[in-house]
Protein backbone atom coordinates (compact mmCIF):
# COMPACT_ATOMS: atom_id res chain seq x y z
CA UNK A 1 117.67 111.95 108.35
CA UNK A 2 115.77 113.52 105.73
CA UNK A 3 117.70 116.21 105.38
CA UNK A 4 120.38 114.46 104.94
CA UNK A 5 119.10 112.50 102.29
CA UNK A 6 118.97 115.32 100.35
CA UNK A 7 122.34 116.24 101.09
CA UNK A 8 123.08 112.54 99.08
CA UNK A 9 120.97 113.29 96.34
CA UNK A 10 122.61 116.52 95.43
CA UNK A 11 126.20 115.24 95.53
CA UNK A 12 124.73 113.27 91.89
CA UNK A 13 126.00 115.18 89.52
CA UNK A 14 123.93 114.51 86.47
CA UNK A 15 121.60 116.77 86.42
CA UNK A 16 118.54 114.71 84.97
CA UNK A 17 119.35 111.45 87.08
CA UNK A 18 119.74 113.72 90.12
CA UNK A 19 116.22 114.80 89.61
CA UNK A 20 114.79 111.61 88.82
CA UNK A 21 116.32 110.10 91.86
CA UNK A 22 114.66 113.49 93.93
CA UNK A 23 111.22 112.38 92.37
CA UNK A 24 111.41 108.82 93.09
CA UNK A 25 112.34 109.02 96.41
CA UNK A 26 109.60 111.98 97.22
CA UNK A 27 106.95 110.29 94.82
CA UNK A 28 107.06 106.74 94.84
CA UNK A 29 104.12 105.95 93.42
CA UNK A 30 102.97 102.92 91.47
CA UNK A 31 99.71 102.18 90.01
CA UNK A 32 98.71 99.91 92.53
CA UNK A 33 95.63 100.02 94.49
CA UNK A 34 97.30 100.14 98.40
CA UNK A 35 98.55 102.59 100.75
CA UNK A 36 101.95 103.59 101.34
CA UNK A 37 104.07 104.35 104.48
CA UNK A 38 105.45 107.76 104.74
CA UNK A 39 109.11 107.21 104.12
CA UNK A 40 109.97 109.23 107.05
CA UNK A 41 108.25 106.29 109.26
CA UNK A 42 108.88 103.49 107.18
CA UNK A 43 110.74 100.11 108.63
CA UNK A 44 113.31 98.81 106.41
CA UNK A 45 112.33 95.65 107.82
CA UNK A 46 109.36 93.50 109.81
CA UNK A 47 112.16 92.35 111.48
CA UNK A 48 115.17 90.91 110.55
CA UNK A 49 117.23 94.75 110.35
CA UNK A 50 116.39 98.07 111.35
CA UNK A 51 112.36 96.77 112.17
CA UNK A 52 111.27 100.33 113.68
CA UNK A 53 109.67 103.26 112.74
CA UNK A 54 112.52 105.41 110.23
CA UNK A 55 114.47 102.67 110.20
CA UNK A 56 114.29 102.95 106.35
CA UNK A 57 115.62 106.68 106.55
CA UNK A 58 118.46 105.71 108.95
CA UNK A 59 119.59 102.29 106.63
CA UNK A 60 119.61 104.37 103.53
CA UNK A 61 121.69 107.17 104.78
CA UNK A 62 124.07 104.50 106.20
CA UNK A 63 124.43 102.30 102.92
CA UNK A 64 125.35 105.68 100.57
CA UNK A 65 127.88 106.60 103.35
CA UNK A 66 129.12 103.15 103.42
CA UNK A 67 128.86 102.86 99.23
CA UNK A 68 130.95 106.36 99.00
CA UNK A 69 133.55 105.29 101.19
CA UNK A 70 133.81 101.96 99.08
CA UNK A 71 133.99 104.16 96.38
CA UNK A 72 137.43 105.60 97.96
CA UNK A 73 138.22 102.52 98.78
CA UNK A 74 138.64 101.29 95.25
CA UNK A 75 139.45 104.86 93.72
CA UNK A 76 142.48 105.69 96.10
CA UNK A 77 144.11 102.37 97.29
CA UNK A 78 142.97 100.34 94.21
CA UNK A 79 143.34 102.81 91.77
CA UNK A 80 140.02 102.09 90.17
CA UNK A 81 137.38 103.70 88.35
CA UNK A 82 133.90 104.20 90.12
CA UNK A 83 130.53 106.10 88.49
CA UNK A 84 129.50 107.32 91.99
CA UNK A 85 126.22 108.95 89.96
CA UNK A 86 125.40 105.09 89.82
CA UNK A 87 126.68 104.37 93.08
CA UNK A 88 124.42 107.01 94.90
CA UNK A 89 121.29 106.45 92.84
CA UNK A 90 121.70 102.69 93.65
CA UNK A 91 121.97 103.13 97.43
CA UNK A 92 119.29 105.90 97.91
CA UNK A 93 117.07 104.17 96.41
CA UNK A 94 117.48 100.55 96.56
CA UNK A 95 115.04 99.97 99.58
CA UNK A 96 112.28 102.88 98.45
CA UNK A 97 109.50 100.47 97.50
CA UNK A 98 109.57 99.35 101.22
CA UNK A 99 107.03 102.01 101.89
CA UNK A 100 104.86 99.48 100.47
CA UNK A 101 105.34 96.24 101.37
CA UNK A 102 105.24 97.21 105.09
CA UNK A 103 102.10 98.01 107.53
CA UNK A 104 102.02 98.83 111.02
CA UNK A 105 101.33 95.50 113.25
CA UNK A 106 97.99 96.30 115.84
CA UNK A 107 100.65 94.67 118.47
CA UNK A 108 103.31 97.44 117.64
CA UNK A 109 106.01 96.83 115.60
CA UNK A 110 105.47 96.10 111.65
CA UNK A 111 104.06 93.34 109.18
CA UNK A 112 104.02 92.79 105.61
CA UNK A 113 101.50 94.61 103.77
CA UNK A 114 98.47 92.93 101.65
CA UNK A 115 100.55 93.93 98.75
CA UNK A 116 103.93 92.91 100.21
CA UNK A 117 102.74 89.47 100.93
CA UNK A 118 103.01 88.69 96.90
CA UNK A 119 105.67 91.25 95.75
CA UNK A 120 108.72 91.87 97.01
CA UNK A 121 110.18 95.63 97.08
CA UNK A 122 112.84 94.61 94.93
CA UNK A 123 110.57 93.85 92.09
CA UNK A 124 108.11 96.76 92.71
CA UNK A 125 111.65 99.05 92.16
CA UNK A 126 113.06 97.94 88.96
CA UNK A 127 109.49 97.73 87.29
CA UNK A 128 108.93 101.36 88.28
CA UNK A 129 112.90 102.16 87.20
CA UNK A 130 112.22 100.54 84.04
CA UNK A 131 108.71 102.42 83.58
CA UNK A 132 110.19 105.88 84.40
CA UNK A 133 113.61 105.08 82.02
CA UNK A 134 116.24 104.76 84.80
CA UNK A 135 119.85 104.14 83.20
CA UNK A 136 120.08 100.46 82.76
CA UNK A 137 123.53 100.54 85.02
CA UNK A 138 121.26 102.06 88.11
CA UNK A 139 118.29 99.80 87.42
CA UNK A 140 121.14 97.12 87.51
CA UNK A 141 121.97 98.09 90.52
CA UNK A 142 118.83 97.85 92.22
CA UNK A 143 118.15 94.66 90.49
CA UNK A 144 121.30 93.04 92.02
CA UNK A 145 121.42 94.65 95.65
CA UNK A 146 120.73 91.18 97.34
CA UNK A 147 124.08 90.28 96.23
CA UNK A 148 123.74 86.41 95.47
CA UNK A 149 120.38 86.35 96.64
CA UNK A 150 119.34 88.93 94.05
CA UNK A 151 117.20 87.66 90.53
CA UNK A 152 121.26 88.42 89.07
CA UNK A 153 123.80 88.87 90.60
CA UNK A 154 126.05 91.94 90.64
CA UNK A 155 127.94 92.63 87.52
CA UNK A 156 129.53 96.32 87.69
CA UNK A 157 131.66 97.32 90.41
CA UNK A 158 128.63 99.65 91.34
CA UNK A 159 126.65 97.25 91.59
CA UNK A 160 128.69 95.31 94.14
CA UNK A 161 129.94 98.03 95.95
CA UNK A 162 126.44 99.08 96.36
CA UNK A 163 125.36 95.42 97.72
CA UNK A 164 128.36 95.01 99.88
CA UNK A 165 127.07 98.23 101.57
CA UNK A 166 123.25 97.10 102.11
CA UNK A 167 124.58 93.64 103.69
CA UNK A 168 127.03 95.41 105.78
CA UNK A 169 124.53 97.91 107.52
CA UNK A 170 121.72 95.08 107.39
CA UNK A 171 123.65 92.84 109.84
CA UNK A 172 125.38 95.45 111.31
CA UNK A 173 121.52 96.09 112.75
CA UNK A 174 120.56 92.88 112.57
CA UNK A 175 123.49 92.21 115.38
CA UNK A 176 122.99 94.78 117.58
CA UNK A 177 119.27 94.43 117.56
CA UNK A 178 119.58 90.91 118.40
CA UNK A 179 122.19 90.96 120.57
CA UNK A 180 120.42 93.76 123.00
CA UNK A 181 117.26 91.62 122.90
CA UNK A 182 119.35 88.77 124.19
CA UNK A 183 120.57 90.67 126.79
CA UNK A 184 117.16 92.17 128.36
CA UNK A 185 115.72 88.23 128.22
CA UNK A 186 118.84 87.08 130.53
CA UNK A 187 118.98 90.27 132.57
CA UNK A 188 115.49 90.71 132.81
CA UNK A 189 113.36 88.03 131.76
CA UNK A 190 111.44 90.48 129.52
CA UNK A 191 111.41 89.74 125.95
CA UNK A 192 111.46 93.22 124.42
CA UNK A 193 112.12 94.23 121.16
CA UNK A 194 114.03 97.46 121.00
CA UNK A 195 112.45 100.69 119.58
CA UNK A 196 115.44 101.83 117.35
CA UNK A 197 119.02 100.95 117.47
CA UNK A 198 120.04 103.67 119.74
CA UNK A 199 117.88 102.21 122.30
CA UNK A 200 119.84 98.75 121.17
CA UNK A 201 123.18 100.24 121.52
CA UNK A 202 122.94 101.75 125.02
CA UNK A 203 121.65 98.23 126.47
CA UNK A 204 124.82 96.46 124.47
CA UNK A 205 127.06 99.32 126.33
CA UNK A 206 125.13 98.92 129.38
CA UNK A 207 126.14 95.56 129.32
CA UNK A 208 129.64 95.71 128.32
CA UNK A 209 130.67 98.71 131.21
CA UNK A 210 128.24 97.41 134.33
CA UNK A 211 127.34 93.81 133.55
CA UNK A 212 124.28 92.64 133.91
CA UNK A 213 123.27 95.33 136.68
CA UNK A 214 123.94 97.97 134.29
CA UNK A 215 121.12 96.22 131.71
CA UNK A 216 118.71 95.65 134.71
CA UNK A 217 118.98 99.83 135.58
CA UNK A 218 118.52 100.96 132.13
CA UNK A 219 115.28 99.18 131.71
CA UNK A 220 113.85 100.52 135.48
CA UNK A 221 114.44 103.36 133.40
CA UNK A 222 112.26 102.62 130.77
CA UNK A 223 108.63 103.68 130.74
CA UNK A 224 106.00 101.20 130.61
């Protein structure tokens, strides 16, 4: 996932917001007294979507892919103009600060850090993006990725493309993650929480092609 990342960051094509986007995302760091979670390990959630360990790689790979192909979206059928420099500094790094206001949980699984208990990661970002001189159109976006839920709401179509594409992969997780949980309480009687959505997706498919059986034989499978 990593790798890929960088793949992302290089398609920028300004060269000085390409490299500030490279240092953010490698050196996130705020003058804060607490620790940080590796970004390769990092949730992007306690809970609610993608709540495992690289979850935060995995989501932010998926919103740029989803943001670029919005970006066609509007570009070739709508015949709009998009700043996809804005568009892919937005979505790799509108979730970075999450390194920080997550901690792993003593009974597995995540919690919100001292620090993430009174800020939130979206407030942590756009005071470092201000403090480091960010375009005001990518700080904008990071400000307004929550969509209505955000301090303001989107007002550039990279802005909104680049929320659209968070909410879109956040319940897109938030489904399947649910939904396989579901399925290993009825079939099972188990309450699990999966480990990563791959694991969630093969108990949803389990499901759908062998019926309950097929959930009950893929977690015999499953090491204690």
């Amino acid at each position: 996932m990593m790798a890929e990342v960088e793949e992302l960051v290089g398609r920028i094509r300004d060269e000085k917001l390409r490299r500030m986007v490279w240092e953010l995302l490698h050196k996130p760091d705020i003058v804060l007294e607490d620790e940080r979670l590796p970004l390769e390990e990092c949730p992007a959630g306690a809970y609610v979507h993608h709540a495992y360990e690289g979850g935060l790689l995995q989501h932010t790979v998926a919103t740029a892919r989803l943001a670029l192909t919005l970006c066609d979206i509007v570009e070739e059928v709508y015949e709009g103009e998009v700043d996809r420099d804005v568009v892919l500094a937005g979505a790799l790094l509108h979730d970075v600060m999450k390194c920080y206001v997550y901690t792993p949980d003593f009974g597995g699984g995540f919690i919100s850090s001292p620090l993430g208990e009174r800020i939130d990661h979206l407030t942590l970002l756009v005071a470092e993006m201000y403090r480091r001189g960010f375009p005001l159109d990518v700080i904008h976006v990071a400000a307004s990725h929550h969509g209505d839920q955000s301090p303001v709401r989107p007002k550039t179509m990279e802005a909104l493309i680049v929320s659209i594409a968070d909410y879109t992969d956040s319940e897109l997780s938030r489904r399947v993650l649910r939904a396989a949980e579901y399925l290993i309480r009825r079939a099972t009687g188990e309450k699990a929480r999966c480990s990563s959505m791959r694991e969630a997706l093969e108990v949803v498919r389990a499901k759908a092609l062998e019926g309950w059986e097929g959930v009950r034989r893929l977690r015999r499978g499953k090491p204690k």
